[in-house]
N, C-alpha and C. Protein backbone atom coordinates (compact mmCIF):
# COMPACT_ATOMS: atom_id res chain seq x y z
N UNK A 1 37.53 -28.73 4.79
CA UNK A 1 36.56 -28.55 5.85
C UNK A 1 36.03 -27.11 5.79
N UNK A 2 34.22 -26.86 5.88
CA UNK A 2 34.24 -25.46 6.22
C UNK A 2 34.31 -24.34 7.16
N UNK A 3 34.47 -23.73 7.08
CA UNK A 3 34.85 -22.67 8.37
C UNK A 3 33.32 -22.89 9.07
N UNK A 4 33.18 -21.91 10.15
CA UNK A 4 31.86 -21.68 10.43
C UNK A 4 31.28 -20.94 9.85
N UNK A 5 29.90 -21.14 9.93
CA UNK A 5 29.37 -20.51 9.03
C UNK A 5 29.13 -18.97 9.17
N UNK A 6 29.03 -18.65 10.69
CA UNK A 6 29.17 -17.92 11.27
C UNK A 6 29.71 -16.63 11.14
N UNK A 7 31.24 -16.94 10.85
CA UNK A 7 32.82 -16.36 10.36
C UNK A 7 32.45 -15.51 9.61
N UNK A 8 33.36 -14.38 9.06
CA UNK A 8 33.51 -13.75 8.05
C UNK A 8 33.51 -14.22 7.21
N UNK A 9 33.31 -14.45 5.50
CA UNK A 9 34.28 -15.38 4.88
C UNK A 9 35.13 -14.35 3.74
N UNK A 10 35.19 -13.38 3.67
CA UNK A 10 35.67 -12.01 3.10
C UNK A 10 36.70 -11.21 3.40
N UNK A 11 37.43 -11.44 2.70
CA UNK A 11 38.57 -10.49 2.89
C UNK A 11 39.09 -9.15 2.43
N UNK A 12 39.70 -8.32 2.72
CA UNK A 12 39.31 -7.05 3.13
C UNK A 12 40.57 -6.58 2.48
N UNK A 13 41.20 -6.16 1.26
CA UNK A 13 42.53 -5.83 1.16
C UNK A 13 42.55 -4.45 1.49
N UNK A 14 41.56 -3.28 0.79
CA UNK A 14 42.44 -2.40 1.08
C UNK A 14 40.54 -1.42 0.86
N UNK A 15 40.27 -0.79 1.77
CA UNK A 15 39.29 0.45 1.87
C UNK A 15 39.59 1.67 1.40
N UNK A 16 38.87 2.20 0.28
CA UNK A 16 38.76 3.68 0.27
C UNK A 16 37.45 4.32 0.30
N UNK A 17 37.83 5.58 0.42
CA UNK A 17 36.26 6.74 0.38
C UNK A 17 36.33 7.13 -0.67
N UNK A 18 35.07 7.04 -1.59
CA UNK A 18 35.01 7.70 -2.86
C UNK A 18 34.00 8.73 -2.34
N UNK A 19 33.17 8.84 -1.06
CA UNK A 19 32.33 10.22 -1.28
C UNK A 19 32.07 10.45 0.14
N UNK A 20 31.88 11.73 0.43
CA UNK A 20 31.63 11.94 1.78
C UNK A 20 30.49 12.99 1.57
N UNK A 21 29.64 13.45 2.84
CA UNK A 21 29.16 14.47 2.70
C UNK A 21 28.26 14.60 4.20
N UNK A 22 27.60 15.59 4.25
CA UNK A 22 27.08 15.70 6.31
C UNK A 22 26.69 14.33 6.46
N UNK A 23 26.22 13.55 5.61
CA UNK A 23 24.99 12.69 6.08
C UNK A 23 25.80 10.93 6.46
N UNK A 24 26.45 11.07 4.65
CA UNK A 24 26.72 9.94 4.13
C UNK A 24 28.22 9.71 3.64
N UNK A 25 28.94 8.59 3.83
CA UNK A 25 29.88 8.33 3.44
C UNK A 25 29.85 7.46 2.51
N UNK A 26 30.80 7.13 1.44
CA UNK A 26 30.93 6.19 0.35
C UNK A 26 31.89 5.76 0.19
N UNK A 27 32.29 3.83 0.58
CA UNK A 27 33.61 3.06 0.79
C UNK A 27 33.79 2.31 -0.40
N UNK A 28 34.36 1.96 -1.26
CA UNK A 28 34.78 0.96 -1.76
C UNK A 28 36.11 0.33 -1.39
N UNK A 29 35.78 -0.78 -0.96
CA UNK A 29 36.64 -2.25 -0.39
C UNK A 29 37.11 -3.23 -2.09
N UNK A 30 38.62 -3.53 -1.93
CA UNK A 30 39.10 -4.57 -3.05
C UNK A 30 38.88 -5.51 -1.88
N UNK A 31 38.13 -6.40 -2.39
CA UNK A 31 38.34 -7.85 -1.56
C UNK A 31 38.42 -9.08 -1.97
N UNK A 32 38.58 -10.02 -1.57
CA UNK A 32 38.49 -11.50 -1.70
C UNK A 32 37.09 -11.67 -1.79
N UNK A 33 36.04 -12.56 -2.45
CA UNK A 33 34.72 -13.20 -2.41
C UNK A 33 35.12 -14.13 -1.66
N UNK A 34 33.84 -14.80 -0.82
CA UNK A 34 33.52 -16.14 -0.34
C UNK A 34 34.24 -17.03 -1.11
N UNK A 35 33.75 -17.01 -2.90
CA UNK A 35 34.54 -17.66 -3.56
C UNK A 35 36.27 -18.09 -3.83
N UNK A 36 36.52 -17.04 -3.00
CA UNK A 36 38.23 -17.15 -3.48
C UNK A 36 38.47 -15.91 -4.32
N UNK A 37 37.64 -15.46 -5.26
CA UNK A 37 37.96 -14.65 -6.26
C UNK A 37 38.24 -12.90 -5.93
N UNK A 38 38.62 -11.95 -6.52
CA UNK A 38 38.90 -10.92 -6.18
C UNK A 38 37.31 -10.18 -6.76
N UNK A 39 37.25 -9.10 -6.17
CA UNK A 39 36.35 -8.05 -6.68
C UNK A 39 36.43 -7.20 -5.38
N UNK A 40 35.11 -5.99 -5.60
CA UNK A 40 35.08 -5.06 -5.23
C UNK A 40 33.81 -5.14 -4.16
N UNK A 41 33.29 -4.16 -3.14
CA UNK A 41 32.45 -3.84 -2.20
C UNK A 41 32.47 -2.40 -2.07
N UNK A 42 31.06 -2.10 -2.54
CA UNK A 42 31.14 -0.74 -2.21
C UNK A 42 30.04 -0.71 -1.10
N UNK A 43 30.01 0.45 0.03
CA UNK A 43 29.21 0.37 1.19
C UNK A 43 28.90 1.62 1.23
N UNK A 44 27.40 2.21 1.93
CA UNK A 44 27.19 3.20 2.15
C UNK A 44 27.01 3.48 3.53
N UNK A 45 28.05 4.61 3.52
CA UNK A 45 28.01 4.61 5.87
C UNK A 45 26.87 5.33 6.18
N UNK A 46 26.19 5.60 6.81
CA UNK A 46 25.29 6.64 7.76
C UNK A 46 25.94 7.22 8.97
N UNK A 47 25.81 8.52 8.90
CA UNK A 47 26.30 9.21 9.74
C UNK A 47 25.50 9.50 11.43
N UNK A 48 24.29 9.10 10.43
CA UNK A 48 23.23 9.66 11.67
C UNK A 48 21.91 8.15 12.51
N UNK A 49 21.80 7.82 13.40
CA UNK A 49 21.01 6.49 13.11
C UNK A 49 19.56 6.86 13.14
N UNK A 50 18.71 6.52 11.99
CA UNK A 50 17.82 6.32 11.68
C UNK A 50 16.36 6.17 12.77
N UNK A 51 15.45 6.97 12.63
CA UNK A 51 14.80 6.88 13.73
C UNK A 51 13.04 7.49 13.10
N UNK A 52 12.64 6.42 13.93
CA UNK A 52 10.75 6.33 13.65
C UNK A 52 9.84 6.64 14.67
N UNK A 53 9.02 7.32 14.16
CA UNK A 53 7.89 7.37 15.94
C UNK A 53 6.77 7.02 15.07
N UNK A 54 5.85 6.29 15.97
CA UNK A 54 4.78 6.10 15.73
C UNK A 54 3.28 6.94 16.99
N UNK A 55 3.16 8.34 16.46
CA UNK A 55 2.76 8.69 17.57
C UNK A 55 0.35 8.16 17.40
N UNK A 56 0.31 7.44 18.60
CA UNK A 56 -1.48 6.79 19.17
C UNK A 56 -1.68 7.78 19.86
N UNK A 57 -2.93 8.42 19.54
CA UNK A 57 -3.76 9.15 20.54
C UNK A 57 -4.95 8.54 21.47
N UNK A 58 -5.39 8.97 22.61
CA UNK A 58 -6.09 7.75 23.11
C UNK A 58 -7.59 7.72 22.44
N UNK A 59 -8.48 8.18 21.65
CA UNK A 59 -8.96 8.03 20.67
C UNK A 59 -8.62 6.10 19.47
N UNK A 60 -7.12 6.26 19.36
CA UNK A 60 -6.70 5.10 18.58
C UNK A 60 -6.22 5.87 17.51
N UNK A 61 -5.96 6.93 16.95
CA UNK A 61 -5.54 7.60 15.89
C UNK A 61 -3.96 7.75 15.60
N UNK A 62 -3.44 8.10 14.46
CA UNK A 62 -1.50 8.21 14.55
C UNK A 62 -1.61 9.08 13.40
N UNK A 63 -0.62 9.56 13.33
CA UNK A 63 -0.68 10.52 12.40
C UNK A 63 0.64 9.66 11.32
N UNK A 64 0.38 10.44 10.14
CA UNK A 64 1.29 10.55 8.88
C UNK A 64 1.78 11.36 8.23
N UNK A 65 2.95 11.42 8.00
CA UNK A 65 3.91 12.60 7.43
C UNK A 65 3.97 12.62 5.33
N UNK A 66 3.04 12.97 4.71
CA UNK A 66 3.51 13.24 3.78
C UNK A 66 4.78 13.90 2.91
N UNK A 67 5.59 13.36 1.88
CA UNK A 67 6.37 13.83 1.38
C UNK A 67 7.25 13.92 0.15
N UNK A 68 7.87 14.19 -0.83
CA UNK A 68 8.57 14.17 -1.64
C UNK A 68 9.48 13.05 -1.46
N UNK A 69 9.64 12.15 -2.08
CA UNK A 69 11.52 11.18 -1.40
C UNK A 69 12.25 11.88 -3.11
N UNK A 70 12.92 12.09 -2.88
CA UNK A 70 13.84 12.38 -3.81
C UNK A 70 14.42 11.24 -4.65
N UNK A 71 15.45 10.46 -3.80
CA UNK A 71 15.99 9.48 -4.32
C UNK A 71 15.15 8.66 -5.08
N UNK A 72 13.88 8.02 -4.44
CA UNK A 72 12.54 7.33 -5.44
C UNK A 72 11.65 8.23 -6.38
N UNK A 73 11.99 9.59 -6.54
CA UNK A 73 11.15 10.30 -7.43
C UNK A 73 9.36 10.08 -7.11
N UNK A 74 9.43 9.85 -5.92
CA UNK A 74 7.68 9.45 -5.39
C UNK A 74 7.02 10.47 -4.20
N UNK A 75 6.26 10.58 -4.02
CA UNK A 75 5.44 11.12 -3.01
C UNK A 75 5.19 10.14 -2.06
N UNK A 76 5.70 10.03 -0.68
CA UNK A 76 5.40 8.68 -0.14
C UNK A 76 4.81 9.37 1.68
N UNK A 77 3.95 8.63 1.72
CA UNK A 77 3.56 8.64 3.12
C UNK A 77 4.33 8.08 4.15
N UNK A 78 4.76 8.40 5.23
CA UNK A 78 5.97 7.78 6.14
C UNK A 78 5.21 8.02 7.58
N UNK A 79 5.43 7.17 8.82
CA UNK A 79 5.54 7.47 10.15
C UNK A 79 6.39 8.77 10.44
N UNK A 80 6.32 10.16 10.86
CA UNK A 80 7.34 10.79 11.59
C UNK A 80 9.02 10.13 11.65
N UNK A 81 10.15 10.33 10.93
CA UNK A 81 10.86 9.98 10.67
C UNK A 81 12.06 10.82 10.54
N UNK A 82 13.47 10.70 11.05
CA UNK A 82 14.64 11.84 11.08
C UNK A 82 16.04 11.17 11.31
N UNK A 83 17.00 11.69 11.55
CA UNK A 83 18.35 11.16 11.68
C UNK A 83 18.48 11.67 13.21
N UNK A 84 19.23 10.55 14.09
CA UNK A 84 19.56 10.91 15.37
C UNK A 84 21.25 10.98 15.19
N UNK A 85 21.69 12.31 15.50
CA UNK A 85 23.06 12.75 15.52
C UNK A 85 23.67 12.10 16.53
N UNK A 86 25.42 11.72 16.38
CA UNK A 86 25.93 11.45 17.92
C UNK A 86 25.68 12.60 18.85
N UNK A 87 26.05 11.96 20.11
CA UNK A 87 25.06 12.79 21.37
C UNK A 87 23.86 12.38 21.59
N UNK A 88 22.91 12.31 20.29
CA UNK A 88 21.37 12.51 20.84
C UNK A 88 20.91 10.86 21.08
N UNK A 89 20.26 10.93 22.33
CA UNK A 89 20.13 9.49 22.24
C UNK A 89 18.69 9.30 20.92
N UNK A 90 18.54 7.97 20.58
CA UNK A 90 17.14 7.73 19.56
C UNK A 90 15.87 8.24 20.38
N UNK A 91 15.91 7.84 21.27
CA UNK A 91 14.42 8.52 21.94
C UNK A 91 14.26 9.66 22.21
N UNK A 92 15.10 10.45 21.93
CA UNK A 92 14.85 12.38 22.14
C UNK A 92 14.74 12.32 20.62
N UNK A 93 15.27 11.89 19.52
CA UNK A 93 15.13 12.31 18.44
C UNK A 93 13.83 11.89 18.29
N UNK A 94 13.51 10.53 19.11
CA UNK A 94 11.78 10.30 18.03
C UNK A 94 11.33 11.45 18.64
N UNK A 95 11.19 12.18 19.73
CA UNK A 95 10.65 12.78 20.42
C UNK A 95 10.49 14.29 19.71
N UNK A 96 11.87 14.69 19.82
CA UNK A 96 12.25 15.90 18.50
C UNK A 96 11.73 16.03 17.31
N UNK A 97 11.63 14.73 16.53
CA UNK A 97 10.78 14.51 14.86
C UNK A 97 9.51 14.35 15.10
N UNK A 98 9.11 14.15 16.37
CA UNK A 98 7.58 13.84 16.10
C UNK A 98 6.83 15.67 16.31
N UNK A 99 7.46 16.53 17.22
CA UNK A 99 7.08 17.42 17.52
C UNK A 99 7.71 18.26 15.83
N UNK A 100 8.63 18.39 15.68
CA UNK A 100 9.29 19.15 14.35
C UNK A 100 8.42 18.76 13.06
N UNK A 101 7.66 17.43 12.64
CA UNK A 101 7.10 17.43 11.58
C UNK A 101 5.34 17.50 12.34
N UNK A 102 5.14 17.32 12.76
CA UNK A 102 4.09 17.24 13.07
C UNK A 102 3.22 18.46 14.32
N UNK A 103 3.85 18.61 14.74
CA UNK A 103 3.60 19.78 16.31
C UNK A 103 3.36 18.97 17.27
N UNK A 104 3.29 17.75 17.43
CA UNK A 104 3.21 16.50 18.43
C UNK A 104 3.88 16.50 19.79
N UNK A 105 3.60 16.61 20.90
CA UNK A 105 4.49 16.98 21.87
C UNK A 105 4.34 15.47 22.79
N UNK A 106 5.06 14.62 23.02
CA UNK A 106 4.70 13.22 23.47
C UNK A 106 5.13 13.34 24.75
N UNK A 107 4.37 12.67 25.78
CA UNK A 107 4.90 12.57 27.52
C UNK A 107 5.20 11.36 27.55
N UNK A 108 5.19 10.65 26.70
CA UNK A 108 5.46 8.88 26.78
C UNK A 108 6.07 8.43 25.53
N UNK A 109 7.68 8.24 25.35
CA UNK A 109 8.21 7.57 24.23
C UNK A 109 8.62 6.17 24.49
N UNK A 110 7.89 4.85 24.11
CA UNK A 110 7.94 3.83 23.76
C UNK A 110 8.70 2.94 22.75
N UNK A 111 9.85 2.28 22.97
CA UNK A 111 10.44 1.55 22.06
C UNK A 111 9.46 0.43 21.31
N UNK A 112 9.71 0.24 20.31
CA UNK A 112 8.63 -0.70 19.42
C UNK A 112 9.60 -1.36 19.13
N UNK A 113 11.05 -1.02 18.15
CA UNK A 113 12.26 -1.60 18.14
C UNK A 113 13.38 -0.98 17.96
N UNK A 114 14.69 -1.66 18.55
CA UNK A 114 15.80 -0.98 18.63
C UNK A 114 16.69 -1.85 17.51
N UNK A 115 17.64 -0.51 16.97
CA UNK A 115 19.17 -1.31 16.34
C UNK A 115 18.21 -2.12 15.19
N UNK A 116 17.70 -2.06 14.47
CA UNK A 116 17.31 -2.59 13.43
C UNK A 116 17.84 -2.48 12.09
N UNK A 117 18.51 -3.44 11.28
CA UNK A 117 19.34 -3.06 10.09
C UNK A 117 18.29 -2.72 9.02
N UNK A 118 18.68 -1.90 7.82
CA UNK A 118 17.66 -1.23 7.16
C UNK A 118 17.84 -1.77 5.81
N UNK A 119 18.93 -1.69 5.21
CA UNK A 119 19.32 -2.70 3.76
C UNK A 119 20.67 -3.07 4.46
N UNK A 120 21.53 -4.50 4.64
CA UNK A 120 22.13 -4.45 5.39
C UNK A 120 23.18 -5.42 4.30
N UNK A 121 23.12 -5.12 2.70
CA UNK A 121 23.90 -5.36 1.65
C UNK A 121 24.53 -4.46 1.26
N UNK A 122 23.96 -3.24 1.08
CA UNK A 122 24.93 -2.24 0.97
C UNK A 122 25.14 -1.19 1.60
N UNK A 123 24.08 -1.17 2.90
CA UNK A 123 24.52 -0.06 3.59
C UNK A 123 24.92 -0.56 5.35
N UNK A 124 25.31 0.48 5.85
CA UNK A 124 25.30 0.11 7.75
C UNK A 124 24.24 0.75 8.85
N UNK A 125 23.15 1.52 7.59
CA UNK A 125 21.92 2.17 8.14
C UNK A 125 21.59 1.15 9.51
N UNK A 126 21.29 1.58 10.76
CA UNK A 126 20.74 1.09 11.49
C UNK A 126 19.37 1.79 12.14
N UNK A 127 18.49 1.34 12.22
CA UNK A 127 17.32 2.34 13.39
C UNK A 127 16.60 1.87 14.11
N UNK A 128 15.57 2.93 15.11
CA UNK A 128 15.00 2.62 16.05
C UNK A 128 14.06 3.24 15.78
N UNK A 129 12.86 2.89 16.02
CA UNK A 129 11.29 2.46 16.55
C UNK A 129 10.60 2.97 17.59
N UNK A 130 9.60 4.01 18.05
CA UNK A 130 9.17 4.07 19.06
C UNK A 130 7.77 4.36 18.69
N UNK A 131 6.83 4.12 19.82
CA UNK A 131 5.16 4.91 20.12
C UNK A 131 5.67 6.04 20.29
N UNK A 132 4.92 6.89 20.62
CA UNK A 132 4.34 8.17 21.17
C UNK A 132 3.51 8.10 21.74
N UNK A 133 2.65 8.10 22.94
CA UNK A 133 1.92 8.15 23.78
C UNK A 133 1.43 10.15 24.21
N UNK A 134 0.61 10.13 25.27
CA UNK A 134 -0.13 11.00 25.60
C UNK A 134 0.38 12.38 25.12
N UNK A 135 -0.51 12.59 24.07
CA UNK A 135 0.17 13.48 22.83
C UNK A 135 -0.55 15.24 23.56
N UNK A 136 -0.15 16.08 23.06
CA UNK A 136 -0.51 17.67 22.84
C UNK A 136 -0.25 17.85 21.85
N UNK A 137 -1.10 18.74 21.12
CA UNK A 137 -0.88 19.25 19.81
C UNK A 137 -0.24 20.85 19.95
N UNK A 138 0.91 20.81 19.91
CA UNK A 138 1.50 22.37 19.45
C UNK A 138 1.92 22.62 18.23
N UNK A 139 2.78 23.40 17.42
CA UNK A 139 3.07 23.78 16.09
C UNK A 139 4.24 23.28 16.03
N UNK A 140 3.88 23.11 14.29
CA UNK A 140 5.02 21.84 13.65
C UNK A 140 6.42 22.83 13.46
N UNK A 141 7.38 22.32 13.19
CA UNK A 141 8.73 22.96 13.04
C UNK A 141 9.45 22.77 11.75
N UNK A 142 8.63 22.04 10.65
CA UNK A 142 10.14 21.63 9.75
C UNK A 142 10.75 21.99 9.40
N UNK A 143 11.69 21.29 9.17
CA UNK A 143 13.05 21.74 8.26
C UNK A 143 13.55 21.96 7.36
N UNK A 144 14.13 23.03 6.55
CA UNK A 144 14.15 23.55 5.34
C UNK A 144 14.20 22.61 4.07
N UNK A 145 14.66 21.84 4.50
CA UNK A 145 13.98 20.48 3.53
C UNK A 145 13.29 20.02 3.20
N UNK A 146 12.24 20.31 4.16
CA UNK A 146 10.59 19.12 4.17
C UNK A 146 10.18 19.85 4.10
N UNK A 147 8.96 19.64 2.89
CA UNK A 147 7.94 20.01 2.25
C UNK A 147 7.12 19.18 2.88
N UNK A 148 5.98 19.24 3.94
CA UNK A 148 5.32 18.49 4.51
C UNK A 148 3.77 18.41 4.80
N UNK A 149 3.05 17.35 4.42
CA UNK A 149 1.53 17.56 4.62
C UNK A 149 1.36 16.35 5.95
N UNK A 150 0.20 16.86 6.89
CA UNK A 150 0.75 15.95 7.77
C UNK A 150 -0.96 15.26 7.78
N UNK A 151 -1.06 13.93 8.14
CA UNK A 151 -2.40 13.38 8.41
C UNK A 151 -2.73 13.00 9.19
N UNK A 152 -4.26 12.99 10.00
CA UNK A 152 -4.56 11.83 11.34
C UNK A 152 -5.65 10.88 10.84
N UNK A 153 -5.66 9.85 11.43
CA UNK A 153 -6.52 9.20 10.55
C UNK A 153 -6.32 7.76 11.71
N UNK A 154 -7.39 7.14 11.49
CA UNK A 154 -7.13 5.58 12.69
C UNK A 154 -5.73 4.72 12.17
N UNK A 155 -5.16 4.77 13.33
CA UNK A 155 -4.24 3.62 13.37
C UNK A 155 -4.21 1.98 12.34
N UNK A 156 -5.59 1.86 12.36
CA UNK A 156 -6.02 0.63 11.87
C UNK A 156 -6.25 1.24 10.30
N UNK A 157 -6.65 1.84 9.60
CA UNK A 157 -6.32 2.69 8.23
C UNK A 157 -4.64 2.83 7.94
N UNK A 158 -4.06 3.31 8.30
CA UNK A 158 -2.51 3.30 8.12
C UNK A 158 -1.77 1.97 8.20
N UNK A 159 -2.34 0.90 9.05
CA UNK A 159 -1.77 -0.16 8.49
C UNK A 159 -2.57 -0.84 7.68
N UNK A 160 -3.88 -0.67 6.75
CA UNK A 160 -4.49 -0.95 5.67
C UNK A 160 -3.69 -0.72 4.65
N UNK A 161 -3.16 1.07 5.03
CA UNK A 161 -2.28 1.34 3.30
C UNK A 161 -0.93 0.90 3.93
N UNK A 162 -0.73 -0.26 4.68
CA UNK A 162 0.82 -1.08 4.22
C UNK A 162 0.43 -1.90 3.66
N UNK A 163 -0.42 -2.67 4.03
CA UNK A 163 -1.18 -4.13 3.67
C UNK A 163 -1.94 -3.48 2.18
N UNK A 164 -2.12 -2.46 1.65
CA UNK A 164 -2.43 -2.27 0.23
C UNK A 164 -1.27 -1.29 -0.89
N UNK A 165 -0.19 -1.81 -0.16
CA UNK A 165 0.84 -0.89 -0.76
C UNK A 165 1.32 0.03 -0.88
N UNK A 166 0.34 1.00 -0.27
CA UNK A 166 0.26 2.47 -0.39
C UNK A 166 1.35 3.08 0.79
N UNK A 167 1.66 2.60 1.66
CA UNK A 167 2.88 2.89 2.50
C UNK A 167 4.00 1.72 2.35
N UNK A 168 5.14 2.58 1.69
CA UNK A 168 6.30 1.18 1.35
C UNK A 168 7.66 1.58 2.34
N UNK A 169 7.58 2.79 2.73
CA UNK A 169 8.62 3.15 3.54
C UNK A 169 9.23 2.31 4.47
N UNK A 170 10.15 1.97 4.70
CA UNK A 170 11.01 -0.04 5.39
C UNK A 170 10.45 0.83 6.81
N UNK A 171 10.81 1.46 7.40
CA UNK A 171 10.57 2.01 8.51
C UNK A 171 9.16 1.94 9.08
N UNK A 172 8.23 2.11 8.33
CA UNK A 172 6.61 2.65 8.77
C UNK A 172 6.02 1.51 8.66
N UNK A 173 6.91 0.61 7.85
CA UNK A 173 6.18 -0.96 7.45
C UNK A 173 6.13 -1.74 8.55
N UNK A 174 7.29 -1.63 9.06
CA UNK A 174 8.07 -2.26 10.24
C UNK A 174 7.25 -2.21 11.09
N UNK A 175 7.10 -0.70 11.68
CA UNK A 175 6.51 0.00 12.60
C UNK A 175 5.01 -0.44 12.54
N UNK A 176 4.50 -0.41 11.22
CA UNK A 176 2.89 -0.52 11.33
C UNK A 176 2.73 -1.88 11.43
N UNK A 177 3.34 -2.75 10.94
CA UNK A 177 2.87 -4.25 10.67
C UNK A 177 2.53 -4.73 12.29
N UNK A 178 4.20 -4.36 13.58
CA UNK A 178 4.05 -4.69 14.46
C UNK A 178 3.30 -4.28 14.86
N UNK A 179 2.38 -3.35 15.16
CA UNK A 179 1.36 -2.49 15.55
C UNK A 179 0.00 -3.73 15.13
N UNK A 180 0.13 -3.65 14.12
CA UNK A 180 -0.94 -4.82 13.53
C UNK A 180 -1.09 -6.09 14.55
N UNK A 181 0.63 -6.88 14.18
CA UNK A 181 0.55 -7.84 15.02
C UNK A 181 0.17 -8.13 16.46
N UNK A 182 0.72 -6.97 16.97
CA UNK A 182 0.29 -6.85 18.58
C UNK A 182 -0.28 -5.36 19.12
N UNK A 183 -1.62 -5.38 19.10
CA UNK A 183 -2.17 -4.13 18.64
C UNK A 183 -1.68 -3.72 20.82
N UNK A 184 -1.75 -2.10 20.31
CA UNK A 184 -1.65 -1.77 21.55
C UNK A 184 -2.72 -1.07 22.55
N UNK A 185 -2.22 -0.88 23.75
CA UNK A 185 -3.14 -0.98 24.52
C UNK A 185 -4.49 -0.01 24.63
């Protein structure tokens, strides 16, 4: 008979850390397969949860964060995007990243979506989604990391370059498609 489907069906003998570092952790699990058979699981933890703003001006405009991604060796256009540390709730961080890459100062942060899994095969990345509403423009802040060009341009253009490939970022896709689907007010 089968279990539910529901269930785990994986078993878990024994966890280690092969890598740590501020951001990211690295587990490999000996386990049982679905199948019965033995092998391995390796997982990547996140330290920080993942977080998007999508900041509309009342015009209809949003801006875009140009940048380097390292890991893809690409130049990729993204929504305002950062890690929310424990403590910070997700909506001060969209709030924090939208002003730090951009100079964006928002009086209205809007959930678009919460707790959203990001690759959810090998990692435990989770994030959240917000608008930006009634914006001020003050000076950007980034962080010694980001190399950053920033853009404004209509709302309805930025989800053109998802729908033409040109924005692949899981986050901005997310963010823009719904925007598409249920345009806002």
């Amino acid at each position: 008979m089968k279990s539910n489907p529901e269930s785990n069906p994986w078993t878990t003998h024994q966890t280690e850390v092969v890598y740590d570092n501020p951001w990211i952790r690295v587990s490999e699990s000996q386990v049982t397969h679905p199948s019965g058979n033995p092998g391995i699981y390796g997982v990547v933890h996140f330290k920080n949860h993942a977080v998007g703003v999508v900041p509309i001006d009342d015009e209809g405009y949003t801006w875009l964060v140009g940048q380097y991604r390292y890991p893809l060796d690409t130049y990729e256009w993204e929504i305002p995007e950062g890690g929310c540390p424990p403590g910070e709730s997700p909506a001060e961080t969209a709030a924090r990243e939208l002003e730090e890459e951009t100079g964006l100062h928002a009086k209205r942060i809007e959930v678009l979506f919460e707790d959203i899994s990001l690759s959810n095969s090998v990692s435990d990345e989770r994030a959240s989604i917000f608008v930006a509403r009634d914006l001020t423009q003050k000076e950007a802040q980034p962080e010694e990391s980001e190399e950053l060009q920033v853009r404004r341009l209509p709302l309805a253009e930025a989800i053109g370059m998802v729908q033409s490939g040109a924005i692949t970022d899981a986050v901005s896709v997310m963010a823009l498609l719904q925007l598409a689907a249920h345009p806002p007010d």
